[in-house]
N, C-alpha and C. Protein backbone atom coordinates (compact mmCIF):
# COMPACT_ATOMS: atom_id res chain seq x y z
N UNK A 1 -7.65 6.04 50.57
CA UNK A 1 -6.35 5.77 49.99
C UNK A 1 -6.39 4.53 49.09
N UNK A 2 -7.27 3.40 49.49
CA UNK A 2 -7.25 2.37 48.92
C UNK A 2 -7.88 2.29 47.56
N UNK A 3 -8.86 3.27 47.48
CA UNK A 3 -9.75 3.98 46.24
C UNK A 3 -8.91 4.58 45.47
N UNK A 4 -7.93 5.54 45.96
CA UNK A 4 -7.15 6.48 45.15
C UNK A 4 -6.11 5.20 44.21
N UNK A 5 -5.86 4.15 44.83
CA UNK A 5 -4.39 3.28 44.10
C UNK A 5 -5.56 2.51 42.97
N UNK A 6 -6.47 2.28 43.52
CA UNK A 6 -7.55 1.40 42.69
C UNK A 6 -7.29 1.80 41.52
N UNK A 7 -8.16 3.22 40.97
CA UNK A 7 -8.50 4.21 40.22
C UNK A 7 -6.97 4.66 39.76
N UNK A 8 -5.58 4.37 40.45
CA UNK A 8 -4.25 4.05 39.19
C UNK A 8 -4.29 3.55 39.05
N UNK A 9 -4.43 2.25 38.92
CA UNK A 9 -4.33 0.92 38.74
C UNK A 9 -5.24 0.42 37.69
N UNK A 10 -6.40 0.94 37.20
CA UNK A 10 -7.46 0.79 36.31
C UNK A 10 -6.82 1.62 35.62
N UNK A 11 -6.51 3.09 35.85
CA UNK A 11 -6.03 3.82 34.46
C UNK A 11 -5.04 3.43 34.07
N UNK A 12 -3.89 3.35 34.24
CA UNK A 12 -2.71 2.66 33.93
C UNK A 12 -2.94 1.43 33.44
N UNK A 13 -3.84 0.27 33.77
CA UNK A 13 -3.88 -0.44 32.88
C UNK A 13 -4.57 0.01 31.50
N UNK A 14 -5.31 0.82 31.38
CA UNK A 14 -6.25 1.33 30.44
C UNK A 14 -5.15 2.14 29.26
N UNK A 15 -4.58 2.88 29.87
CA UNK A 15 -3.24 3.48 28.99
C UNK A 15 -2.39 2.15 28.67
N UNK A 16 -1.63 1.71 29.39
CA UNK A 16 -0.98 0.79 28.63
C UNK A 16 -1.76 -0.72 27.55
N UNK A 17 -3.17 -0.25 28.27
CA UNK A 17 -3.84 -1.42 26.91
C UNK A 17 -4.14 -0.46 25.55
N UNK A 18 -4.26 1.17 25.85
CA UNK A 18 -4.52 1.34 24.39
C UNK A 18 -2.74 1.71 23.88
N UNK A 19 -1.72 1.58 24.50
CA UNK A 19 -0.52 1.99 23.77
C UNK A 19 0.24 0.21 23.07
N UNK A 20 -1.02 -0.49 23.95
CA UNK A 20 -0.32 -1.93 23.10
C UNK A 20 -0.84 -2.08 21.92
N UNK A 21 -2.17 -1.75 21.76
CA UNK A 21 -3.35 -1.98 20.89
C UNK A 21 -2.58 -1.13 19.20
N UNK A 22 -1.78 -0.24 19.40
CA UNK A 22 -1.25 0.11 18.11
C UNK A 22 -1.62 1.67 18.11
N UNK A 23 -1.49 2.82 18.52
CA UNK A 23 -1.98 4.77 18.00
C UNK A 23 -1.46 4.51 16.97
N UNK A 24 0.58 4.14 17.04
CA UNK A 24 1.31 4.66 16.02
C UNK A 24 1.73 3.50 15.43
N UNK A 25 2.02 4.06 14.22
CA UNK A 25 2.78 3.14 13.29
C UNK A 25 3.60 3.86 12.49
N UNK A 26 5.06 3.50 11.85
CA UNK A 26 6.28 3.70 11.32
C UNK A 26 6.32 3.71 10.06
N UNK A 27 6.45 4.48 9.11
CA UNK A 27 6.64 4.59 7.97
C UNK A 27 8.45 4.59 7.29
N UNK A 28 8.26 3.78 6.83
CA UNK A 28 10.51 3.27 6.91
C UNK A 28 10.74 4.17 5.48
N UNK A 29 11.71 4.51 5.19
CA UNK A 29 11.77 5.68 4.11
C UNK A 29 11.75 4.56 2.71
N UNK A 30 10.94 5.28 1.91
CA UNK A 30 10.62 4.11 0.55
C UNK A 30 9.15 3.49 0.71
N UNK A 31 8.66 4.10 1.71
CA UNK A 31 7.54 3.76 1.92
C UNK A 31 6.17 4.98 2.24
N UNK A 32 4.89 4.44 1.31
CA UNK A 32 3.88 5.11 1.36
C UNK A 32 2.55 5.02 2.17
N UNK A 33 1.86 5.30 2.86
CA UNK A 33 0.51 4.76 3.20
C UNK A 33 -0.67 5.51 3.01
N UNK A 34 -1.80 4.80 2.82
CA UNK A 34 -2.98 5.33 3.78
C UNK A 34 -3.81 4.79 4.91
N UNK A 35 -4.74 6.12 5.40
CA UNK A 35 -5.20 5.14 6.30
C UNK A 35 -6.16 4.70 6.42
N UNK A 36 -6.88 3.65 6.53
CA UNK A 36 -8.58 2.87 6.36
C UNK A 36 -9.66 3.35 7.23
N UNK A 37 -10.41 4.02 7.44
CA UNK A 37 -11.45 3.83 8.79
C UNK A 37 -12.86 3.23 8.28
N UNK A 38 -13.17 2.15 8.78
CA UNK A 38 -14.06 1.18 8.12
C UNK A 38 -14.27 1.66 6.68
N UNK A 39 -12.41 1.50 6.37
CA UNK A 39 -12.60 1.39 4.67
C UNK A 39 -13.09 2.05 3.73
N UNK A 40 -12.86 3.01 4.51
CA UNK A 40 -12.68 4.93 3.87
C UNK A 40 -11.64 5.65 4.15
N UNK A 41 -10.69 6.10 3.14
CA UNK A 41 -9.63 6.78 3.02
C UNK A 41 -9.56 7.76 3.81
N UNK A 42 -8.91 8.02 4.95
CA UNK A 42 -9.12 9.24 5.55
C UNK A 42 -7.99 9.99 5.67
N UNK A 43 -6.80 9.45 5.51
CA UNK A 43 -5.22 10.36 5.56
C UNK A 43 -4.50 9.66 4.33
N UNK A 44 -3.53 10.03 3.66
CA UNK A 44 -2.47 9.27 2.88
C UNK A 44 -1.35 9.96 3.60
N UNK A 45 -0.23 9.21 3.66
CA UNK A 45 0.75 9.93 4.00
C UNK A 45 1.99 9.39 3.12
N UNK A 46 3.16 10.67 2.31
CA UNK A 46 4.36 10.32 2.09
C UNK A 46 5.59 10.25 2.47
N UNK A 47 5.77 10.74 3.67
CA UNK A 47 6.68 10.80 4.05
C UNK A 47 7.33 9.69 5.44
N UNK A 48 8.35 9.38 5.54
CA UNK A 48 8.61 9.08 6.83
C UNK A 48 8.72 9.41 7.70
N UNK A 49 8.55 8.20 8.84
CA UNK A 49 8.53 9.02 10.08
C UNK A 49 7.31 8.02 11.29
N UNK A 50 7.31 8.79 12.49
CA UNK A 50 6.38 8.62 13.04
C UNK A 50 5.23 9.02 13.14
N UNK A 51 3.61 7.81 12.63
CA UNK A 51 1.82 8.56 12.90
C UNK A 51 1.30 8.04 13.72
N UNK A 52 0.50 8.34 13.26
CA UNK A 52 -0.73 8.09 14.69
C UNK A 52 -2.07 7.87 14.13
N UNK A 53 -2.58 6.59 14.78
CA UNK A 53 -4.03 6.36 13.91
C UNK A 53 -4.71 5.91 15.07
N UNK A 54 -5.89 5.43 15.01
CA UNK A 54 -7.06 5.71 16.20
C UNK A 54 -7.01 3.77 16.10
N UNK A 55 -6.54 3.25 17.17
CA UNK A 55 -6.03 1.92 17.50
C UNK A 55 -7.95 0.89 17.35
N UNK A 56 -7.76 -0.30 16.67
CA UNK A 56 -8.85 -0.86 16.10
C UNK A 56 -9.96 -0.31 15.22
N UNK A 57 -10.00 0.87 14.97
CA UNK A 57 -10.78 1.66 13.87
C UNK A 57 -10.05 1.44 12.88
N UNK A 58 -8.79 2.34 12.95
CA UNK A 58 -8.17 2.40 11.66
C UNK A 58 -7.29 1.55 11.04
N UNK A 59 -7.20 1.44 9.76
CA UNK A 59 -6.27 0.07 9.43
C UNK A 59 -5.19 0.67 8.02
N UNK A 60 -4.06 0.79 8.30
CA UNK A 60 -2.87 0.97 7.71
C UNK A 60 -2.46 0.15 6.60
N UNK A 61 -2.66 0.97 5.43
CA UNK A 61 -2.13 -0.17 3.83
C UNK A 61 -0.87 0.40 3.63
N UNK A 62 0.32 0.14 3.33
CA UNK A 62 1.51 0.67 2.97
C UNK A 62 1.55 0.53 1.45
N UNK A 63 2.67 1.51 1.06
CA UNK A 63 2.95 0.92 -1.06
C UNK A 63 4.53 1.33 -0.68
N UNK A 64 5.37 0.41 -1.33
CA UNK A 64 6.50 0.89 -1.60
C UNK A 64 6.42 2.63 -2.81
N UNK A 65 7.26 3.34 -2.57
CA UNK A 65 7.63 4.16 -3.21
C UNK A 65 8.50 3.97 -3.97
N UNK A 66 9.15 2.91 -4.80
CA UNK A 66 10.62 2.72 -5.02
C UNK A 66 9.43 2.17 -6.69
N UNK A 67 10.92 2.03 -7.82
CA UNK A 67 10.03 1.53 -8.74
C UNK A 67 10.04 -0.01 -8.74
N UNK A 68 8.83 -0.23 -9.57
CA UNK A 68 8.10 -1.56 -9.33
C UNK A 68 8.36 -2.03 -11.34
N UNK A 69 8.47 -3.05 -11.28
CA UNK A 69 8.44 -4.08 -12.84
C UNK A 69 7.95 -4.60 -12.67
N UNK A 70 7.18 -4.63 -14.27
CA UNK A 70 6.27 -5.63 -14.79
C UNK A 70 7.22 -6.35 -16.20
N UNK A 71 7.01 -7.41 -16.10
CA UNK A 71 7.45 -8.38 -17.04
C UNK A 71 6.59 -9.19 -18.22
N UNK A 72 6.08 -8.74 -19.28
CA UNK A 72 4.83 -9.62 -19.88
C UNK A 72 5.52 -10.70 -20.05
N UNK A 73 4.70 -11.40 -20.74
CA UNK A 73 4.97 -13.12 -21.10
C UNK A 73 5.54 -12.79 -22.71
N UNK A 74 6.34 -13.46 -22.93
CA UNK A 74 7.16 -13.67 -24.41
C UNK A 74 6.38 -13.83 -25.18
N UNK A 75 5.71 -13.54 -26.72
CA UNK A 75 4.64 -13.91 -27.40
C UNK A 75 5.67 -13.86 -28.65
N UNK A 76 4.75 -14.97 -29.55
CA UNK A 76 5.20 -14.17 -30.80
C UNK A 76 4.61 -13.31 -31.71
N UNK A 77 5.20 -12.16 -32.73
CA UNK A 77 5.13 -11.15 -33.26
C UNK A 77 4.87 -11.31 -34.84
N UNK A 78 3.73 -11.26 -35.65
CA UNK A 78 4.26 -10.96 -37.04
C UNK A 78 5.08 -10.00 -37.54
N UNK A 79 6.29 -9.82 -38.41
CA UNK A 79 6.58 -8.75 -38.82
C UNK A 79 6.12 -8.20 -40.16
N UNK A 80 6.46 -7.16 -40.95
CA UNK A 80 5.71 -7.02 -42.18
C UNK A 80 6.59 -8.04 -43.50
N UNK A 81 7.65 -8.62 -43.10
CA UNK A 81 8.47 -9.52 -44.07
C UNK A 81 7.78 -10.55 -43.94
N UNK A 82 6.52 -11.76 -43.22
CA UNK A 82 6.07 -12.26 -42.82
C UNK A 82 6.84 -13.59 -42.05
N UNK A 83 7.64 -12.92 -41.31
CA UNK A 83 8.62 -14.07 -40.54
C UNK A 83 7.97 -13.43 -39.00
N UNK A 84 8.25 -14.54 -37.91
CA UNK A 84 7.41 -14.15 -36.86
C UNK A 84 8.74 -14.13 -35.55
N UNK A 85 8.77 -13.09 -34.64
CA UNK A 85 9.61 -12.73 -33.80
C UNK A 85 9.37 -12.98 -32.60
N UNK A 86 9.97 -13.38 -31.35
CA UNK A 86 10.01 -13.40 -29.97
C UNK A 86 9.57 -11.96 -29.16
N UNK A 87 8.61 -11.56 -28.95
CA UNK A 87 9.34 -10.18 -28.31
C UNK A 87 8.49 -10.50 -26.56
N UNK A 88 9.95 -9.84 -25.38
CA UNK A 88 9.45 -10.39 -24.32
C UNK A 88 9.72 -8.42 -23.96
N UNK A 89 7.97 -8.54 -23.82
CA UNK A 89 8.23 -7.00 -22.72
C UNK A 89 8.24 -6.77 -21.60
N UNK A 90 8.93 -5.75 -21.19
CA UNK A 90 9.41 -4.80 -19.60
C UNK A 90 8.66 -4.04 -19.59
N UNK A 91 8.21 -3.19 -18.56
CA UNK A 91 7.97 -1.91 -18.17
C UNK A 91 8.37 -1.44 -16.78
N UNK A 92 8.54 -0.62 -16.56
CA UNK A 92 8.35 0.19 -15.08
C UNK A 92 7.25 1.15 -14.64
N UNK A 93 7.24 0.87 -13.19
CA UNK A 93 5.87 2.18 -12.80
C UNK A 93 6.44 2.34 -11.16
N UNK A 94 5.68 2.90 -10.86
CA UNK A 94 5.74 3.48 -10.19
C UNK A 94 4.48 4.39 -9.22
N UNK A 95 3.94 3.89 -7.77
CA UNK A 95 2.86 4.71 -7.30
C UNK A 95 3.18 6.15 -7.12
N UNK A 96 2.75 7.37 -7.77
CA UNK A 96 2.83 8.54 -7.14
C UNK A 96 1.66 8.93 -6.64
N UNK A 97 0.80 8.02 -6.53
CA UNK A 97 -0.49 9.02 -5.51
C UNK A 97 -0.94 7.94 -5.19
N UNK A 98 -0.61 7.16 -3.54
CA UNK A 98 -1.42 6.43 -2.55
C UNK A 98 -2.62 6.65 -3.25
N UNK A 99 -3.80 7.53 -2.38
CA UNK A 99 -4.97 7.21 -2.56
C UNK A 99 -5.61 7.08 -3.87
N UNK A 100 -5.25 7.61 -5.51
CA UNK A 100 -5.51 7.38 -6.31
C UNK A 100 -5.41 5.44 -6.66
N UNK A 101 -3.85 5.30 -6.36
CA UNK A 101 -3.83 3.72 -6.51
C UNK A 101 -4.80 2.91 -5.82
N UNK A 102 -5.03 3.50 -4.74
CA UNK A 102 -5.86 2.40 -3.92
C UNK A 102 -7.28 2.52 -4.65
N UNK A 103 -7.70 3.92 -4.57
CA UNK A 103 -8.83 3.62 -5.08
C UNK A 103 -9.43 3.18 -6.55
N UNK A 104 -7.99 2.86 -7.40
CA UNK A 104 -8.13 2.67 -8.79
C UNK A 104 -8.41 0.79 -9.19
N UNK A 105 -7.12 0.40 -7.95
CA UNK A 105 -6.63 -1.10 -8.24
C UNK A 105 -6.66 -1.62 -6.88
N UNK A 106 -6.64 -1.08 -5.90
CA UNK A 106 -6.46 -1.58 -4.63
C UNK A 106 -5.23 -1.98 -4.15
N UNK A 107 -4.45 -2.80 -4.80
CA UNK A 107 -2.98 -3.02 -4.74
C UNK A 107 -1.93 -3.94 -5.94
N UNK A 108 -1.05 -4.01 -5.51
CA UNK A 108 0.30 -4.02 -6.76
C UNK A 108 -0.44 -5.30 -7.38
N UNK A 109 -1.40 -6.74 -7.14
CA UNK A 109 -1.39 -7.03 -8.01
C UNK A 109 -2.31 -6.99 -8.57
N UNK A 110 -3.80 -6.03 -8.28
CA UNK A 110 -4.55 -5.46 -9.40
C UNK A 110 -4.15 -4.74 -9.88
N UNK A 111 -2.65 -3.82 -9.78
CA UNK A 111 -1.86 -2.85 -10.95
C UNK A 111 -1.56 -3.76 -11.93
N UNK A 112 -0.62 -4.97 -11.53
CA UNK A 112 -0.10 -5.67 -12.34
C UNK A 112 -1.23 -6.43 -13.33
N UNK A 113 -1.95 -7.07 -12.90
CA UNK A 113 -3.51 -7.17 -14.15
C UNK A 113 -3.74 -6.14 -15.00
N UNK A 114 -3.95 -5.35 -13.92
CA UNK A 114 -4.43 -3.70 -15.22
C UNK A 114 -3.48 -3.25 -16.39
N UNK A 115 -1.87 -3.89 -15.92
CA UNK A 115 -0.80 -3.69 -16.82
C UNK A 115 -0.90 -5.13 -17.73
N UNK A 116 -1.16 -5.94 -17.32
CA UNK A 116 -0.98 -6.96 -18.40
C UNK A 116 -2.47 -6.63 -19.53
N UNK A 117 -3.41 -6.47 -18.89
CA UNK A 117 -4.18 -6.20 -20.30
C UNK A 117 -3.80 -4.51 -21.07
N UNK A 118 -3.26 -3.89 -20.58
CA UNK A 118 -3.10 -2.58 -21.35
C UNK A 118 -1.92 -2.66 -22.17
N UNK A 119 -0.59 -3.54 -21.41
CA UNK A 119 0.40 -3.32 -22.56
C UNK A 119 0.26 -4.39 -23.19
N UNK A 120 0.09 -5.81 -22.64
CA UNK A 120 0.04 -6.76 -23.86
C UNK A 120 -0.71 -6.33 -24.95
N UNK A 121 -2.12 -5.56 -24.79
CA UNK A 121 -3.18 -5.30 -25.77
C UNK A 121 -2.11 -4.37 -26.79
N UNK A 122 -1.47 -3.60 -26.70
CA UNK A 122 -0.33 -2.50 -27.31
C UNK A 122 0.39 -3.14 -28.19
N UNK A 123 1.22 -4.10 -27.27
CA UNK A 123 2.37 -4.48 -28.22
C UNK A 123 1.99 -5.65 -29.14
């Protein structure tokens, strides 16, 4: 009998150490993820809700889904009258594919680099 409580007492701690350790994690609506296993893409997920990932293996990157601004720096402009203009640019973006972003830029502010040399180079 004293064997049988032992052997709950080890499992039950064993369950409640891997339900502290993290399975699941929450995705809040506006929000994107994937998931890491020594830093290989192995799920993306879009939707909300409740997942489940394999607790100290896997590691959870989130992206907002909502849109994101970029703001360049004010420069000035020649025009063809040869008088020179202010122009301060905007853009918007937006992630539609987790694992493409990650594996392109890694996150919002290697997007935001990748946007400052592509549109400043433009305008």
């Amino acid at each position: 009998m004293k064997r049988f409580v032992t052997i709950l007492v080890v499992a039950s701690a064993a369950i409640l150490i891997f339900l502290i350790l993290g399975p699941f994690y929450v995705l809040q609506e506006g929000e994107q993820s994937i998931v890491l296993q020594f830093g290989k893409i192995v799920n993306s997920q879009r939707n909300a809700g409740l997942w489940i990932k394999a607790p100290l293996i896997d590691q959870v990157v989130r992206f907002p889904k909502k849109i994101i601004s970029w703001d360049g720096e004010a420069t000035l402009v020649p025009t063809q009258e040869r008088q020179f203009i202010w122009v301060d640019t905007t853009a918007r973006w937006r992630i539609a594919d987790p694992k493409l972003f990650y594996e392109s830029v890694t996150d919002e502010d290697g997007a935001q680099t990748r946007l400052d040399a592509v549109i400043d180079s433009a305008v």
